[in-house]
Protein backbone atom coordinates (compact mmCIF):
# COMPACT_ATOMS: atom_id res chain seq x y z
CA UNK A 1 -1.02 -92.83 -53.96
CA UNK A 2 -3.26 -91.93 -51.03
CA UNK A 3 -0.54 -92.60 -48.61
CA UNK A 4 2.14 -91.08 -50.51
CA UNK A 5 0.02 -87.84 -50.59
CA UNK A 6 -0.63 -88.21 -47.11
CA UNK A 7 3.01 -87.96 -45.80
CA UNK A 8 3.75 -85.59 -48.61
CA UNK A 9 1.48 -83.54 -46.90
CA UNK A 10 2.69 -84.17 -43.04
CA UNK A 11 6.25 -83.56 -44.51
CA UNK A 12 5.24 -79.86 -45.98
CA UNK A 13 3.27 -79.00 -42.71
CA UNK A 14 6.55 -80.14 -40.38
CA UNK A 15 8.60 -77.91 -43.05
CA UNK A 16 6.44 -75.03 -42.67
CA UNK A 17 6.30 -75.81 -38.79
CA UNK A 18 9.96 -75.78 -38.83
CA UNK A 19 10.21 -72.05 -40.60
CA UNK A 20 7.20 -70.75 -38.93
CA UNK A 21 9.39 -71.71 -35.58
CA UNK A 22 12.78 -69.88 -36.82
CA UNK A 23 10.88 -67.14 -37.97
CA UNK A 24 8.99 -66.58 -34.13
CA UNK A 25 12.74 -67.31 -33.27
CA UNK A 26 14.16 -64.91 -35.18
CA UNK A 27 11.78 -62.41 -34.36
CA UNK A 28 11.56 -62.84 -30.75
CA UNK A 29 15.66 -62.38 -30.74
CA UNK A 30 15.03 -59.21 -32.77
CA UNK A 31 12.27 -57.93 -30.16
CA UNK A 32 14.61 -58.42 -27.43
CA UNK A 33 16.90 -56.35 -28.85
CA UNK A 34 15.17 -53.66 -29.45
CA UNK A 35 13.54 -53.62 -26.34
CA UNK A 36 17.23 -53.14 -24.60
CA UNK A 37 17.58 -49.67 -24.65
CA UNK A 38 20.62 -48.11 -23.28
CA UNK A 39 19.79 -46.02 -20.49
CA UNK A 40 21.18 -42.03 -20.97
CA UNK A 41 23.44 -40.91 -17.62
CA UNK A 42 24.16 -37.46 -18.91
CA UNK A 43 22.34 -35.96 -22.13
CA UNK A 44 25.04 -33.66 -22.51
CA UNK A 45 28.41 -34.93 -20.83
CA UNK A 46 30.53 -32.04 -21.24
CA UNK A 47 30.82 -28.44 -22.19
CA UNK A 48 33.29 -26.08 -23.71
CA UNK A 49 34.27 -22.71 -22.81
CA UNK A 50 33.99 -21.66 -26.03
CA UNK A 51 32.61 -22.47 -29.73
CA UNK A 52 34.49 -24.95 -31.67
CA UNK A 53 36.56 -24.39 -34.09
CA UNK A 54 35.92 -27.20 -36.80
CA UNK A 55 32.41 -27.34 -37.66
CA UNK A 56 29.95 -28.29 -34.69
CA UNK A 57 27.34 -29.94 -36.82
CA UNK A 58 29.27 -32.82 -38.11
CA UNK A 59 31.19 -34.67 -35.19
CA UNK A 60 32.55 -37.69 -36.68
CA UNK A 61 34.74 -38.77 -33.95
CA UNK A 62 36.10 -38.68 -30.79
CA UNK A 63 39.14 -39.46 -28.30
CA UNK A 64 38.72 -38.78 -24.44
CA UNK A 65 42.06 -39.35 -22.32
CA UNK A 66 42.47 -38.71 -18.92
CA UNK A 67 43.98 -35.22 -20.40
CA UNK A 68 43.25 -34.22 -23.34
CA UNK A 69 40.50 -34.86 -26.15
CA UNK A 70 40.29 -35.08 -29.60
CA UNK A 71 37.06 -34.58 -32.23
CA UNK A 72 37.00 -34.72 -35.62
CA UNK A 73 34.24 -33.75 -38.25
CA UNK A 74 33.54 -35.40 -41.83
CA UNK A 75 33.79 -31.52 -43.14
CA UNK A 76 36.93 -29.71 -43.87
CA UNK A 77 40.38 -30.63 -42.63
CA UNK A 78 40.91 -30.18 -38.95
CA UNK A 79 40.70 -32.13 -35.87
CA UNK A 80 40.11 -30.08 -33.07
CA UNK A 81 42.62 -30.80 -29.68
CA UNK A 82 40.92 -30.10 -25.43
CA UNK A 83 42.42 -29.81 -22.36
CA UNK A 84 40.10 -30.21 -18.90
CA UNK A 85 38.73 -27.79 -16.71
CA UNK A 86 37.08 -28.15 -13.80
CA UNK A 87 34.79 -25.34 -12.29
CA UNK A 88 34.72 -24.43 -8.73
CA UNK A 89 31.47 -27.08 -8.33
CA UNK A 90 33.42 -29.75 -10.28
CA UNK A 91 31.82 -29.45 -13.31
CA UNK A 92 33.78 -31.25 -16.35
CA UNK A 93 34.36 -28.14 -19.30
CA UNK A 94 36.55 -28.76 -22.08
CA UNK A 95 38.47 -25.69 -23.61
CA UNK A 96 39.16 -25.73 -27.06
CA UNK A 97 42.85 -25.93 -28.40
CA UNK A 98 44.86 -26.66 -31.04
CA UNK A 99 43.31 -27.03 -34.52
CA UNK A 100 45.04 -29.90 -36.57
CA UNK A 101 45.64 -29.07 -40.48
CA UNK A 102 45.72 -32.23 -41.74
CA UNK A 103 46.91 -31.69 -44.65
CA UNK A 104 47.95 -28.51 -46.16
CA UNK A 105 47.38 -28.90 -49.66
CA UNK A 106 43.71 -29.70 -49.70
CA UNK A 107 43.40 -27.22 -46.74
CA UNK A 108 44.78 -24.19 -49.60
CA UNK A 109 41.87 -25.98 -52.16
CA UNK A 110 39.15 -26.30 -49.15
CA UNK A 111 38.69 -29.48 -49.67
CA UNK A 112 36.78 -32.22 -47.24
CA UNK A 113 39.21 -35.11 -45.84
CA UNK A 114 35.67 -36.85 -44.75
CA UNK A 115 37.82 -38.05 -41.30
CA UNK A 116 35.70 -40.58 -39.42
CA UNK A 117 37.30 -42.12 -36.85
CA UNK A 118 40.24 -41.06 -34.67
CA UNK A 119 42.34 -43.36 -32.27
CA UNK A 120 45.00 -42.90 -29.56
CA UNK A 121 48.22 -44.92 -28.31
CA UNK A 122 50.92 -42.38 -26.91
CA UNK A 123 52.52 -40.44 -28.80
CA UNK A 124 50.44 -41.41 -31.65
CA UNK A 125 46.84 -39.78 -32.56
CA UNK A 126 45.27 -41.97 -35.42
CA UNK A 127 42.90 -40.20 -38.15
CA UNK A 128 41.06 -41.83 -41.21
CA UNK A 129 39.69 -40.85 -44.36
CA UNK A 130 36.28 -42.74 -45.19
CA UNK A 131 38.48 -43.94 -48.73
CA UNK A 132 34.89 -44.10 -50.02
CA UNK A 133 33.02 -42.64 -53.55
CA UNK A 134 29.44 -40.87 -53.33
CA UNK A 135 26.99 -40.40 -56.21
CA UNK A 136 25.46 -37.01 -56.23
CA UNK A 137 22.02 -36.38 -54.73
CA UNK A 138 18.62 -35.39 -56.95
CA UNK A 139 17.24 -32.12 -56.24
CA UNK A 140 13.55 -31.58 -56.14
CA UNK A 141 14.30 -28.58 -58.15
CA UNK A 142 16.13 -30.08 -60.93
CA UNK A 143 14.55 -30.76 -63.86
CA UNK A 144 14.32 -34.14 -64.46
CA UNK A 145 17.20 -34.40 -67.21
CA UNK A 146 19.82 -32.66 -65.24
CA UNK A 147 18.90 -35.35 -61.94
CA UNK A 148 19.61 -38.01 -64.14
CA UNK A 149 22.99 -36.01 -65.11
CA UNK A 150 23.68 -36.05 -61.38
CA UNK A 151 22.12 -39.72 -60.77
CA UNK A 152 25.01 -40.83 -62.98
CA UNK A 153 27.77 -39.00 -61.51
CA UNK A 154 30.05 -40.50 -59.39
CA UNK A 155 32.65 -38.52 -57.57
CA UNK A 156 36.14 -40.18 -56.73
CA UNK A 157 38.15 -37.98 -54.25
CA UNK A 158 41.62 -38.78 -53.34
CA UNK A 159 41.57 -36.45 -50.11
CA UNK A 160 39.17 -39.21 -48.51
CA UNK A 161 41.65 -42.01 -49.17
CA UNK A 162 44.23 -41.18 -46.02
CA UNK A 163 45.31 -42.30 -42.94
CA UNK A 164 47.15 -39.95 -40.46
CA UNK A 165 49.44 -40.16 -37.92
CA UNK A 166 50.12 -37.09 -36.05
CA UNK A 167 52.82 -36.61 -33.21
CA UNK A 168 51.41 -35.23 -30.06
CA UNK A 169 54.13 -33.87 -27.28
CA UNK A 170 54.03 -34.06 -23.78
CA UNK A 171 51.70 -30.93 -23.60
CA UNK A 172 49.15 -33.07 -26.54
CA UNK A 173 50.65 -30.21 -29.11
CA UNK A 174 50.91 -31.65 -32.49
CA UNK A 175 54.56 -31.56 -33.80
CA UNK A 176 54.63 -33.77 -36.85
CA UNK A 177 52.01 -35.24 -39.58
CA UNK A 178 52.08 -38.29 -41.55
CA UNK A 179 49.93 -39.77 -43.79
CA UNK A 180 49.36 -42.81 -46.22
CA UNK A 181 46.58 -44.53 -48.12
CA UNK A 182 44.81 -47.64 -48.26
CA UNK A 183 43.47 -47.15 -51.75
CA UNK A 184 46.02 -49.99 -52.98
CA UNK A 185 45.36 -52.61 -50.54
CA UNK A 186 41.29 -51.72 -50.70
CA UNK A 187 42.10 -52.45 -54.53
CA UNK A 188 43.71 -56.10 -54.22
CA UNK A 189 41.69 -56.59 -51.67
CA UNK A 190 40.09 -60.42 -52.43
CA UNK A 191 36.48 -59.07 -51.45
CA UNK A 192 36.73 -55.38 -50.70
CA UNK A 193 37.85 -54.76 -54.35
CA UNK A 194 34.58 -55.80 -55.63
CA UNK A 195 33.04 -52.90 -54.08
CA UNK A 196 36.11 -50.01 -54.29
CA UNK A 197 34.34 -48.19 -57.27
CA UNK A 198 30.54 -48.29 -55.46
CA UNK A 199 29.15 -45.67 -53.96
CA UNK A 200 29.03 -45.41 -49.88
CA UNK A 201 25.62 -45.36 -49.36
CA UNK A 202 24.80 -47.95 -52.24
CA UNK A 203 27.07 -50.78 -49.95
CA UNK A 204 30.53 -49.73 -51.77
CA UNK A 205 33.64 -48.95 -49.28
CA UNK A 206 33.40 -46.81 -46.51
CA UNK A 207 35.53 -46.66 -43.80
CA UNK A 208 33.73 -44.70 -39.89
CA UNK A 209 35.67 -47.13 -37.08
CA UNK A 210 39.10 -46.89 -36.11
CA UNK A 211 40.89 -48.07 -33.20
CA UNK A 212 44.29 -49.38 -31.50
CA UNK A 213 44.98 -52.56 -29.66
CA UNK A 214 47.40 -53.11 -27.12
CA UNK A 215 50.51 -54.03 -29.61
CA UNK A 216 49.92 -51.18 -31.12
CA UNK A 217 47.71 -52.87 -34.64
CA UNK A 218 45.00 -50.38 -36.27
CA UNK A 219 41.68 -51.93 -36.61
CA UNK A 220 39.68 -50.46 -39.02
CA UNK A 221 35.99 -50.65 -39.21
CA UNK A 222 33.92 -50.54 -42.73
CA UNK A 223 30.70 -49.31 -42.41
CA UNK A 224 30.29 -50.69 -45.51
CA UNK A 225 30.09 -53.07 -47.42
CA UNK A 226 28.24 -55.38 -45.59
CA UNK A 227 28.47 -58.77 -47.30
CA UNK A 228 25.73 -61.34 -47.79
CA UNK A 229 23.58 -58.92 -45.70
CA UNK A 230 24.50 -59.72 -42.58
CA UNK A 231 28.92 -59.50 -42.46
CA UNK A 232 30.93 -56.28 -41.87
CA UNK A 233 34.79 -56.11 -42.10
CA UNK A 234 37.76 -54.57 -40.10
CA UNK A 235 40.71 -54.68 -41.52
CA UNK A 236 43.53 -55.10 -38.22
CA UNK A 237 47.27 -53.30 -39.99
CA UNK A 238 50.27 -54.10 -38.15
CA UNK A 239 52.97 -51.43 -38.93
CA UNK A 240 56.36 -50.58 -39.15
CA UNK A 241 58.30 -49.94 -36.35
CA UNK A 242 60.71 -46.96 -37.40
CA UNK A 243 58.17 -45.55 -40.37
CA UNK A 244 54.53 -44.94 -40.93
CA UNK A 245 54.17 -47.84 -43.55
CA UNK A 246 51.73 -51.29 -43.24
CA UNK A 247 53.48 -54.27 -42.53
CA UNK A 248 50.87 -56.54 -42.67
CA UNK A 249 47.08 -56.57 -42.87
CA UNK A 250 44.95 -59.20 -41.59
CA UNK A 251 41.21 -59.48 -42.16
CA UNK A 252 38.74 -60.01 -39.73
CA UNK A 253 34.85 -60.22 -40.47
CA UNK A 254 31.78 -59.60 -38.05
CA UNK A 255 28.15 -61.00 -38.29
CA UNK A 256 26.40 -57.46 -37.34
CA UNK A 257 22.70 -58.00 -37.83
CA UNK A 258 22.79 -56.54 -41.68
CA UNK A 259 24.83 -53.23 -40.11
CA UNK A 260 27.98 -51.79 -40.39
CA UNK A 261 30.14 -50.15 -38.02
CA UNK A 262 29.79 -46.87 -37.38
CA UNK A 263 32.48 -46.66 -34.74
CA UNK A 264 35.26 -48.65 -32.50
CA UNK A 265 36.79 -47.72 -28.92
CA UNK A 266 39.37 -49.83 -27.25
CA UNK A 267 38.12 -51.38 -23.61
CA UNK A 268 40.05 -53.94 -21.65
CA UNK A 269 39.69 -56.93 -22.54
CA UNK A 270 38.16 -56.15 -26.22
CA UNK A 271 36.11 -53.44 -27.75
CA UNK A 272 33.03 -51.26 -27.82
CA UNK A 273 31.82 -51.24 -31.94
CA UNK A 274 28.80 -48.94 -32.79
CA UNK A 275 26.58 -50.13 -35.87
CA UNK A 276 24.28 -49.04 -37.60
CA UNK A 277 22.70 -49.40 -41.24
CA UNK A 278 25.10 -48.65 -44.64
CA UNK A 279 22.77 -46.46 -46.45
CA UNK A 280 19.42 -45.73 -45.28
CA UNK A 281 17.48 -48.54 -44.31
CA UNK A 282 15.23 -47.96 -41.20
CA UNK A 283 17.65 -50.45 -38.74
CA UNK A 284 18.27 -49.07 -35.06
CA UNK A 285 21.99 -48.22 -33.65
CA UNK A 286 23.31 -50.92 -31.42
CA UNK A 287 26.51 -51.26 -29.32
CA UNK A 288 28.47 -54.85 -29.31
CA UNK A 289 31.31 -56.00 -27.21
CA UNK A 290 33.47 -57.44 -29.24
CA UNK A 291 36.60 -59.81 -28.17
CA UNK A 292 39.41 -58.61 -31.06
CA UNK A 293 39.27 -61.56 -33.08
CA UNK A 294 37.78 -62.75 -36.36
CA UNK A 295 34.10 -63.64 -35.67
CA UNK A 296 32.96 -65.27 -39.31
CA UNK A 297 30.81 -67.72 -38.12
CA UNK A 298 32.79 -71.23 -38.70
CA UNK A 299 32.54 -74.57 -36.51
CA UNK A 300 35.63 -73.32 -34.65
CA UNK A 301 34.23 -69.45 -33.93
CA UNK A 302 34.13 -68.63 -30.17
CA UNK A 303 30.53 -68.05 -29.41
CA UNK A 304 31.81 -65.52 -27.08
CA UNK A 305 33.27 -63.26 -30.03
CA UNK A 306 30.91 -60.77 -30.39
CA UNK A 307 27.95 -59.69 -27.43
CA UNK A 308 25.43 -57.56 -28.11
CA UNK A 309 24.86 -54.91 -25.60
CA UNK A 310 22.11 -52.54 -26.02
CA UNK A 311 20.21 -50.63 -28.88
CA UNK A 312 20.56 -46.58 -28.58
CA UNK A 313 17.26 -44.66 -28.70
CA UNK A 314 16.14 -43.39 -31.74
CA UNK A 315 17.54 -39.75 -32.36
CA UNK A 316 17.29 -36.61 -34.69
CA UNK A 317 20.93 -36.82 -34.98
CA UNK A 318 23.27 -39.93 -36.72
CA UNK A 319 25.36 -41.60 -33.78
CA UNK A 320 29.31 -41.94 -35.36
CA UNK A 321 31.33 -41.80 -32.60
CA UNK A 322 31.48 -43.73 -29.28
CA UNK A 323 34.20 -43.56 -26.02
CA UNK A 324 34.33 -46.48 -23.63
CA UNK A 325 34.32 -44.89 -20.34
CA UNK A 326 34.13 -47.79 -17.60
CA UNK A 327 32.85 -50.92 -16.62
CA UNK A 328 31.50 -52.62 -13.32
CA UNK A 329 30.16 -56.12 -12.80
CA UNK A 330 26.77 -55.26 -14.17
CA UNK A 331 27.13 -52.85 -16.12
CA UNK A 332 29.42 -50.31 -18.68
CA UNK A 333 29.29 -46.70 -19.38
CA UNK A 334 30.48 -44.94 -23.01
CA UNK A 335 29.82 -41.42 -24.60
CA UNK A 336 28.18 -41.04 -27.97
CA UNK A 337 28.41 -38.21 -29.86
CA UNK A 338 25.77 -37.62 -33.04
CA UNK A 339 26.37 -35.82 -36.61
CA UNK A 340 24.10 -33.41 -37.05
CA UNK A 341 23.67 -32.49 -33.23
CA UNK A 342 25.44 -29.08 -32.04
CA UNK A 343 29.02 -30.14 -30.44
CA UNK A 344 27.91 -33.97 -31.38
CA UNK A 345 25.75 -33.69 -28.00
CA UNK A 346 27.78 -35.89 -26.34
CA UNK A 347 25.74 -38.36 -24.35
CA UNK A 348 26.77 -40.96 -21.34
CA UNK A 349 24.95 -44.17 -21.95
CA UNK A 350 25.19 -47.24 -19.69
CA UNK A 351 24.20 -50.90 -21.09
CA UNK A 352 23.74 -53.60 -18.66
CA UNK A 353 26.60 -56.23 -19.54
């Protein structure tokens, strides 16, 4: 008995040896990360030469081109279109242009589309609806009945379930606007239909990233829900050739570090995806190169799916948009722009690579 209780007892102390080790592990990879801050280039990349027309306060999203750029905002129903300047010193100002109606009927009601992510392949300009459900907020002066009236309400809006493509000519004017829904494959969705019905912030659906590979496939980026607290999902739609219609959808999932994905850009080779938490749980912003393909971790995964870059600094604004810009041996630049920050303050950032 004496020796039995002796090993018993070396056994426990290895076992607690052995989690006391992952956990040092786990929180020395943790440190690390958020002791890689990316470093700000320009606090405020741009300017206009005039005030915006959709509202400044919410920036959801952005496209920069080498001629034109795009920005949308979670409020209303416009996307906002740029065109370059440069001053006489070579300073970079944007002028506001064409304002986007997405789509007129809600536009006559004033209702919010909730865009969140835009993307860009010539002549196509991508926009998405968050397709997500919110729960009403309590109000401190509520009584405590009528908060519990509101705690239970839970608003389904159809105007959030699109996805728009809009025509741009050669002079980035918008001359036709489609649009379709995802609501019905979210629905059959194997594991996104679980969460369809569940509030945003409460890890229920919520679409931020969009982007556009190189044969032309959507990838869209959930901010939630994350799944077993650590997975995020993009769902990659291959369409039709001759009509705005899915052909296909394929499923891809990401190990983020318990976040979501706030945004996507296209880079070459791969992408740029911003993350961040799905409701809100104190978890930094970080930026992670990401190779295209499904990264669910399996014996056959390519350990080389996903990288992670850089955490951004804390802010008093919500980063939801991010612009690769370039990328040298050592290093790569993108633009961030913040909701609740006038114009989305877009910001340069540079992570070493």
């Amino acid at each position: 008995m004496h020796l039995i209780s002796h090993l018993t007892k070396r056994i426990c102390i290895k076992t607690l040896f052995g989690y006391g080790l992952l956990l040092v592990l786990a929180l020395t990879i943790n440190t690390a990360h958020a002791n890689t801050l990316a470093t700000p280039e320009n606090d405020q990349a741009w300017s206009f030469s005039t005030d915006l027309g959709i509202d400044p306060l919410n920036i959801s999203g952005l496209i920069v081109s080498t001629d034109f750029m795009a920005l949308a905002t979670d409020e209303g129903h416009q996307i906002q279109l740029f065109t370059r300047l440069k001053t006489s010193l070579g300073q970079l100002i944007w002028q506001p242009g064409q304002l986007i109606s997405l789509d007129s009927s809600m536009a006559a009601l004033n209702t919010e589309l909730d865009i969140e992510g835009l993307a860009w392949q010539a002549p196509y300009l991508y926009a998405i609806g968050s397709h997500s459900v919110k729960r009403a907020k309590l109000k401190k002066n509520k009584s405590a009945k009528q908060n519990l009236k509101r705690l239970q309400t839970v608003s389904r809006e159809p105007a959030r379930q699109q996805l728009f493509r809009i025509e741009l000519d050669r002079h980035y004017k918008a001359v036709k606007v489609e649009s379709l829904s995802l609501a019905e494959e979210l629905q059959n969705h194997p594991t996104l239909g679980l969460f369809v019905g569940i509030p945003s912030k409460e890890n229920g659906v919520d679409i931020e990233g969009l982007a556009i590979d190189v044969k032309g496939r959507l990838l869209v980026g959930f901010r939630g829900p994350v799944l077993r607290g650590n997975i995020a999902t993009v769902l990659r739609l291959k369409l039709h050739k001759k009509k705005f219609k899915i052909k296909s959808v394929k499923t891809l999932y990401l190990p983020l570090a318990g976040r979501g994905i706030r945004g996507i850009s296209e880079m070459e080779p791969g992408f740029l995806v911003l993350t961040g938490a799905v409701g809100d749980q104190n978890l930094s912003y970080q930026v992670i190169r990401w190779d295209g393909e499904d990264a669910l971790p399996s014996e056959s995964v390519s350990k080389t799916a996903l990288h992670y870059l850089c955490d951004l600094p804390s802010s008093t604004g919500k980063p939801e948009g991010i612009q690769f810009l370039q990328k040298t041996a050592t290093r790569i630049e993108f633009i961030i722009v913040q909701d609740g920050l006038k114009n989305g303050q877009p910001t340069v950032f540079s992570c070493a690579l």
